[in-house]
N, C-alpha and C. Protein backbone atom coordinates (compact mmCIF):
# COMPACT_ATOMS: atom_id res chain seq x y z
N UNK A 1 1.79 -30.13 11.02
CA UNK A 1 1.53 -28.71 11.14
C UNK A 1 0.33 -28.49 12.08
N UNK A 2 0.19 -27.34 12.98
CA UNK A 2 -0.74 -27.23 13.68
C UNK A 2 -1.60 -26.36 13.16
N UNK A 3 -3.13 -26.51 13.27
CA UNK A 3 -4.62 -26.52 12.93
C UNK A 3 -3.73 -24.94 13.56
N UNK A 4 -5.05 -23.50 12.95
CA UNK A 4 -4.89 -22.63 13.20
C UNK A 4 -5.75 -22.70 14.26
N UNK A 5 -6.93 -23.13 14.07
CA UNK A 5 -8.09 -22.80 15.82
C UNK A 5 -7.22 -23.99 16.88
N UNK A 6 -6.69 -24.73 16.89
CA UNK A 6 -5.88 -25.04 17.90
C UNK A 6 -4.92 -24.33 18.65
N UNK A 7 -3.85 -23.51 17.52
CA UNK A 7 -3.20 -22.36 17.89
C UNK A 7 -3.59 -21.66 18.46
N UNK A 8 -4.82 -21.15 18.40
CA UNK A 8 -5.29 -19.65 18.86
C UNK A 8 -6.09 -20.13 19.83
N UNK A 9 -7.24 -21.55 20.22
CA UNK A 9 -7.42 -22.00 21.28
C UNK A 9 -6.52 -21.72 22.11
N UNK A 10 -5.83 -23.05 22.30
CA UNK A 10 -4.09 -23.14 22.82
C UNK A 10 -4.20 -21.27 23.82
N UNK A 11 -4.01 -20.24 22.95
CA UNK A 11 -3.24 -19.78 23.04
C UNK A 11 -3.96 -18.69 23.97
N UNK A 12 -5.54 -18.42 23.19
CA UNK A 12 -6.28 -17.86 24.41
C UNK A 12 -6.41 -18.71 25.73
N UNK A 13 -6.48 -19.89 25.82
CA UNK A 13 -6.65 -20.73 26.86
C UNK A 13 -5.44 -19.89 27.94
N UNK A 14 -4.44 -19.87 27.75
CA UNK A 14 -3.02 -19.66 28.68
C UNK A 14 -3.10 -18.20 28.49
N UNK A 15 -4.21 -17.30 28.13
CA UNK A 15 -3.81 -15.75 27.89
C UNK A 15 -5.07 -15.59 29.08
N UNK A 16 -5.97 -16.09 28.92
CA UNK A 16 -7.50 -16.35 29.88
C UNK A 16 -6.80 -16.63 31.90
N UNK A 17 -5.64 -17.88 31.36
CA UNK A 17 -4.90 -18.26 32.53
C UNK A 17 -4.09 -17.06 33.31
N UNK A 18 -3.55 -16.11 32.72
CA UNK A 18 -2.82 -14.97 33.14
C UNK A 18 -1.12 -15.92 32.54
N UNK A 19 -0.92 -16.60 31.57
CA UNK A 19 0.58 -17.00 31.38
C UNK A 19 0.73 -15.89 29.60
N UNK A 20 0.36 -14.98 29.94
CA UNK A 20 0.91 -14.20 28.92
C UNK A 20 1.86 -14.15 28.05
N UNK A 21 3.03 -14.62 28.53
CA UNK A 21 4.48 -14.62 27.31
C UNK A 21 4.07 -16.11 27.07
N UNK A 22 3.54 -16.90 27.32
CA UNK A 22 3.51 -18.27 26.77
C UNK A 22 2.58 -18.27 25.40
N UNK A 23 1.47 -17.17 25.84
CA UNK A 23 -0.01 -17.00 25.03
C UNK A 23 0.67 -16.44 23.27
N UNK A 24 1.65 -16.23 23.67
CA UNK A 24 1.99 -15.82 22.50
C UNK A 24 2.82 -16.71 21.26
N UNK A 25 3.13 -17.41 21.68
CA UNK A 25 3.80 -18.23 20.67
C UNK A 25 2.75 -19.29 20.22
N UNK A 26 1.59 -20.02 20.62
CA UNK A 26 0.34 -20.18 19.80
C UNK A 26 -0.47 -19.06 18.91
N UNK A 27 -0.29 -17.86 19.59
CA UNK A 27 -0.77 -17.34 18.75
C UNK A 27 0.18 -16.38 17.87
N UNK A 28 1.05 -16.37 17.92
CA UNK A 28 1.95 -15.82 16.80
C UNK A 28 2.24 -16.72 15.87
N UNK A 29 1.86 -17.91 16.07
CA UNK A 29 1.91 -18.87 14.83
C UNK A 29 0.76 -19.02 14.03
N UNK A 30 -0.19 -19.23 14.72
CA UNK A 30 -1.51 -18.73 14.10
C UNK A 30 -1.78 -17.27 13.05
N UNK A 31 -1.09 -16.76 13.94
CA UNK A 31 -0.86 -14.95 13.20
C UNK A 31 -0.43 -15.15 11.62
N UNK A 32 0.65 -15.76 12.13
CA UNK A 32 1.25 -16.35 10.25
C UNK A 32 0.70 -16.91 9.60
N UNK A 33 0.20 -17.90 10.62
CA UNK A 33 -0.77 -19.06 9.42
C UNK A 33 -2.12 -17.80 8.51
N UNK A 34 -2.56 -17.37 9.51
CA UNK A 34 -3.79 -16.70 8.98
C UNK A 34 -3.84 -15.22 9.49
N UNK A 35 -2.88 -14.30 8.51
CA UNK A 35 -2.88 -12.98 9.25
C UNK A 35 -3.88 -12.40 9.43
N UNK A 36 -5.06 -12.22 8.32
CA UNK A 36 -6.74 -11.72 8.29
C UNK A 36 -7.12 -12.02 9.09
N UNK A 37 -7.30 -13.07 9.97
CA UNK A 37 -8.41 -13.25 11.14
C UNK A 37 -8.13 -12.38 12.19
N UNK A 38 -8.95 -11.53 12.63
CA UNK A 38 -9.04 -10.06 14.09
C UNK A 38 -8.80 -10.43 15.11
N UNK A 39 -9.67 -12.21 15.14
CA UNK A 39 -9.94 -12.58 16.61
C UNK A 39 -8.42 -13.03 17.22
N UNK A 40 -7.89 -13.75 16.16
CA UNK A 40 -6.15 -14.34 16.77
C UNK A 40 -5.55 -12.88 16.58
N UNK A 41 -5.70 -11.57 16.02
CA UNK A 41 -4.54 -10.39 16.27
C UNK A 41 -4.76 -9.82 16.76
N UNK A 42 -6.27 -10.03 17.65
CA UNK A 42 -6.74 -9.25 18.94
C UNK A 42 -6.28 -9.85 20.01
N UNK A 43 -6.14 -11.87 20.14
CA UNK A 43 -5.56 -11.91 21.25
C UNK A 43 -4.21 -11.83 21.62
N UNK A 44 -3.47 -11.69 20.53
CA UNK A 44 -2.15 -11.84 19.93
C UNK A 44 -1.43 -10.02 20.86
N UNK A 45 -2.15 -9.17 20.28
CA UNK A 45 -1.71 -7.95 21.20
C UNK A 45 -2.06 -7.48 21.98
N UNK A 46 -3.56 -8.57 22.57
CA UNK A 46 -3.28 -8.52 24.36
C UNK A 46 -1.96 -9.37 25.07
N UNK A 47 -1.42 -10.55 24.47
CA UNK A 47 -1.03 -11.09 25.43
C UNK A 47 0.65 -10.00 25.24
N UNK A 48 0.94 -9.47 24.40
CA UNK A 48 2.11 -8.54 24.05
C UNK A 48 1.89 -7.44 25.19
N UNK A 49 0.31 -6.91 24.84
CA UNK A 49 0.23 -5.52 25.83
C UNK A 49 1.02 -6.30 27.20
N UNK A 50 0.25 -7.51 27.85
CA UNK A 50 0.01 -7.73 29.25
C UNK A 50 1.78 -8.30 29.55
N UNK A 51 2.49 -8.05 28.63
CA UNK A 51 3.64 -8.73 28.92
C UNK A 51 4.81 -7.38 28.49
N UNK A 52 4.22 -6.19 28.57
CA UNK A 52 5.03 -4.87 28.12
C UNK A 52 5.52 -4.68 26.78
N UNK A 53 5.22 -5.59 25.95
CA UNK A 53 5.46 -5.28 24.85
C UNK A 53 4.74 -4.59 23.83
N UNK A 54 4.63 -3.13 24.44
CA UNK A 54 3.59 -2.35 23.67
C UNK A 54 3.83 -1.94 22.01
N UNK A 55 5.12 -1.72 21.36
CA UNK A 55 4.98 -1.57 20.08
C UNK A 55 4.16 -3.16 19.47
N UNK A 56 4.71 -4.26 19.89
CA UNK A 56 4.17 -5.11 19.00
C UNK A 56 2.44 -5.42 19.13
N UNK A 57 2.09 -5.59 20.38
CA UNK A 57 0.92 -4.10 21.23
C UNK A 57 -0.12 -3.63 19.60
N UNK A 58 0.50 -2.41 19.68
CA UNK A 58 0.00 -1.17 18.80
C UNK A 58 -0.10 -2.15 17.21
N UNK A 59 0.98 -2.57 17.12
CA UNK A 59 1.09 -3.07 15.68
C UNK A 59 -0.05 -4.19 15.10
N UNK A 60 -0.29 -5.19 16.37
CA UNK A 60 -1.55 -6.05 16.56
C UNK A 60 -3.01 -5.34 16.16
N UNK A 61 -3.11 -4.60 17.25
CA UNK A 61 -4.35 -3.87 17.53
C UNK A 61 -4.40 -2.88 16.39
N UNK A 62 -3.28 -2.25 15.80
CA UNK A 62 -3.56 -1.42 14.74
C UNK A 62 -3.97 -2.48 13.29
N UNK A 63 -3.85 -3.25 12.97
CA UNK A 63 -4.17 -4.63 12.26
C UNK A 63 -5.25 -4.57 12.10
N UNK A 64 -5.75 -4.72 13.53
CA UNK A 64 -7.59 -5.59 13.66
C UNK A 64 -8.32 -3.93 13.44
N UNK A 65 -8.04 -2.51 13.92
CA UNK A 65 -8.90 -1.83 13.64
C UNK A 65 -8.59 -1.77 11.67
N UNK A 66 -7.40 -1.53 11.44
CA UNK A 66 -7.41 -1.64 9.36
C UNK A 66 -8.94 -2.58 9.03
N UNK A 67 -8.63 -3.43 9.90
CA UNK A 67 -9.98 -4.54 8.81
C UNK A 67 -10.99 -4.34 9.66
N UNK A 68 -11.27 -3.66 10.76
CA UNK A 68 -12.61 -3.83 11.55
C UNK A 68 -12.64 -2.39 11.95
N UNK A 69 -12.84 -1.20 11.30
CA UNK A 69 -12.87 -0.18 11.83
C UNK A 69 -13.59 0.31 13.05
N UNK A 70 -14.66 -0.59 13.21
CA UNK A 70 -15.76 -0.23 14.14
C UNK A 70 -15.42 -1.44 15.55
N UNK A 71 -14.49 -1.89 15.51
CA UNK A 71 -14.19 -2.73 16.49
C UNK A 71 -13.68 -1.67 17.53
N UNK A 72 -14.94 -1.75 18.60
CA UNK A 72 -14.20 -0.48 19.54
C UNK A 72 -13.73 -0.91 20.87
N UNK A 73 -13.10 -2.36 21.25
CA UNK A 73 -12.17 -2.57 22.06
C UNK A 73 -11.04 -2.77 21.04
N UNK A 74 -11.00 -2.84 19.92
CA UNK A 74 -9.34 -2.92 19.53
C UNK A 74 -9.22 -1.35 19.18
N UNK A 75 -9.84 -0.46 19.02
CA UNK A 75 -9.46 0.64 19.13
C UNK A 75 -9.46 1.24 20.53
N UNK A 76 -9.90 0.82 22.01
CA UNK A 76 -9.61 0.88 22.74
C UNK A 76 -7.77 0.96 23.18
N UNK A 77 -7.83 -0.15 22.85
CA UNK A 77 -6.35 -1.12 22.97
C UNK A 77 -5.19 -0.17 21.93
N UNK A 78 -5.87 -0.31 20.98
CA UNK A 78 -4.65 0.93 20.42
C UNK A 78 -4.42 2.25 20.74
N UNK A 79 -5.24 2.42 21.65
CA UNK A 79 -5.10 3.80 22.33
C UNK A 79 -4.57 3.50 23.27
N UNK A 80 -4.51 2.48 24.33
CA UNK A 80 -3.72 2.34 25.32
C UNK A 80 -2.60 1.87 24.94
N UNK A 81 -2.20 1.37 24.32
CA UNK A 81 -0.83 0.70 23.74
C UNK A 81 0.13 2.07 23.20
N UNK A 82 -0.99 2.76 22.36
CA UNK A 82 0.21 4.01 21.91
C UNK A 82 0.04 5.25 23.34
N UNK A 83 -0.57 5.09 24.38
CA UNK A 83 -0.22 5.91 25.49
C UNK A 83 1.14 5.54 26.01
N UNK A 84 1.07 3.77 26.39
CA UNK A 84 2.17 3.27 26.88
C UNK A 84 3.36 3.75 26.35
N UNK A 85 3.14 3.91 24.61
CA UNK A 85 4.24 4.16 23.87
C UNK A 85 4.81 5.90 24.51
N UNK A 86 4.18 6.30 24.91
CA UNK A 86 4.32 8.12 25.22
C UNK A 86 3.57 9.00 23.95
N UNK A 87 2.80 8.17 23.09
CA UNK A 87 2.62 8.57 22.13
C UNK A 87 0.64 9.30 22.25
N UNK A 88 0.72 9.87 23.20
CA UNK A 88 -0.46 10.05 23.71
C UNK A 88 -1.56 11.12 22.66
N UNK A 89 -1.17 12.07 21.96
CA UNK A 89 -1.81 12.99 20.94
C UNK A 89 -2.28 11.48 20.09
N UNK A 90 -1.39 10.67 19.60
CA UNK A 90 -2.06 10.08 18.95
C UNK A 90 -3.28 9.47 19.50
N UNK A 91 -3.21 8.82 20.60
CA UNK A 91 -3.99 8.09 21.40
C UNK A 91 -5.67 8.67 21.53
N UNK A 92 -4.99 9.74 21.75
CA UNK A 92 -6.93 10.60 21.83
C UNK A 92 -7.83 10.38 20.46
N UNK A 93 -7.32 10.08 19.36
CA UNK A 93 -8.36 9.77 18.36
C UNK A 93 -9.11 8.18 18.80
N UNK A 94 -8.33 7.13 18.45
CA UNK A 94 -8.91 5.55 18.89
C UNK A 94 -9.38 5.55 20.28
N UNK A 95 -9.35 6.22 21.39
CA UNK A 95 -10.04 5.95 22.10
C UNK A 95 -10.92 7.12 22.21
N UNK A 96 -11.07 8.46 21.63
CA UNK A 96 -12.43 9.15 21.39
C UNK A 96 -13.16 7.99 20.88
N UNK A 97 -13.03 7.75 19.47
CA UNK A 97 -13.65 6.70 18.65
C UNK A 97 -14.61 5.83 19.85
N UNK A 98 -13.55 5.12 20.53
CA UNK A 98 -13.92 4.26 21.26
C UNK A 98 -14.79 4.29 22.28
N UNK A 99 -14.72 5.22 22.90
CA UNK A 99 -15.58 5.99 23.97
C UNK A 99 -16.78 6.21 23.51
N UNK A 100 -17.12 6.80 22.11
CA UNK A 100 -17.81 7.18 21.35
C UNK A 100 -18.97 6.41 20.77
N UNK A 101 -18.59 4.69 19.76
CA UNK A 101 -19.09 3.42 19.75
C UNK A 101 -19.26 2.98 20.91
N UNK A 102 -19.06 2.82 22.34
CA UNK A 102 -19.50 2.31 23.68
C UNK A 102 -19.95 3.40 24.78
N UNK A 103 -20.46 4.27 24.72
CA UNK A 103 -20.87 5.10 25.50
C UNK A 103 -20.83 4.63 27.21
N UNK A 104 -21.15 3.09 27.09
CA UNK A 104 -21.31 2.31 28.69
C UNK A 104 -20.19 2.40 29.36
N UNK A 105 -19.07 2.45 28.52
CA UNK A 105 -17.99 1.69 28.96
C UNK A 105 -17.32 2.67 29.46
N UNK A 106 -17.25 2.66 31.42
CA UNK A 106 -16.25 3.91 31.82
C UNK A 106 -14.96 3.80 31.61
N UNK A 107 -14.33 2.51 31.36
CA UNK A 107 -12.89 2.59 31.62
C UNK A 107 -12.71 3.08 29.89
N UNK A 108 -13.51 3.16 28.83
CA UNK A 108 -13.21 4.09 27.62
C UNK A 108 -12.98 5.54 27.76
N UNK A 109 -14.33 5.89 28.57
CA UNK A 109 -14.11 7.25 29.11
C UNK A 109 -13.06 7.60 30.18
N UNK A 110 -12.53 7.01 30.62
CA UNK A 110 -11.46 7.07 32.00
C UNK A 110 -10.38 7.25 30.91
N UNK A 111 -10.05 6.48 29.75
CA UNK A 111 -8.85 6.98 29.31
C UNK A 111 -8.87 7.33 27.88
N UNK A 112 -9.61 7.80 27.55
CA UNK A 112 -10.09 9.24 27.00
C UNK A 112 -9.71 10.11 27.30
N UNK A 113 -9.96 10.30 28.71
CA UNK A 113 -10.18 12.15 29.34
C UNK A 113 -9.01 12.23 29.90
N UNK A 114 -7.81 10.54 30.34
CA UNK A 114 -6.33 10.79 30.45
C UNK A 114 -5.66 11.37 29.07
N UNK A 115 -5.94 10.81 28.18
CA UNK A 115 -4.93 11.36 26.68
C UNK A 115 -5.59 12.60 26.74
N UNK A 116 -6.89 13.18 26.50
CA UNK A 116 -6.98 14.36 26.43
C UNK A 116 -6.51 15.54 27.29
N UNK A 117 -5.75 15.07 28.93
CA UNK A 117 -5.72 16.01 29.44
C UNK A 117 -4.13 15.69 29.47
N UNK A 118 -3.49 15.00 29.38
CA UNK A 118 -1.98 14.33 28.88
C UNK A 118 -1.67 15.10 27.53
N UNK A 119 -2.43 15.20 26.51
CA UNK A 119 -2.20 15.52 25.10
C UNK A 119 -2.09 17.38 24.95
């Protein structure tokens, strides 16, 4: 059986690389092994976002904010994931949030002020 930090090594290693649909099957095994951990279902629905698969996307990132409310790149991410979805009203809350916990960060505010003027 494979070690879960090998999995999710493994798996960021090839998500870091730009091999995105590969990044995922280390870490979707990892996912199972240990659904609680943020850090493998944060990289788990980037490598989904970066490969168009935005519901599974949203479903990731909606995960890691349940247990990390104040995590404000995965509420970033769930705001872009449910834009992708067309689901943009929703979107303006997690990335207000987000914008909100990172004040620095323009690309929070850049799509922010898209859902809000989209919504």
């Amino acid at each position: 059986m494979d070690d879960v930090y090998d999995l999710y090594q493994r798996g960021m290693a090839l998500l870091e690389d730009g091999h995105y649909h590969q990044a995922i099957i280390p870490l979707a095994k990892a996912r199972d092994l240990e659904p609680d951990k943020t850090s493998i279902r944060e990289g788990l629905g980037r490598a989904y976002f970066r490969t168009g698969r935005f519901e599974e996307a949203r479903a990731e990132f909606e995960a890691v904010v349940d247990s990390a409310p104040t995590n404000d790149y995965a509420l970033f991410c769930l705001g872009r994931a449910l834009m992708q979805l067309g689901r943009t009203a929703e979107a303006r809350k997690p990335l207000t949030l987000a914008a909100n916990m990172n004040p620095k960060r323009r690309d929070y505010r850049i799509y922010r002020d898209r859902a809000r003027k989209a919504a």
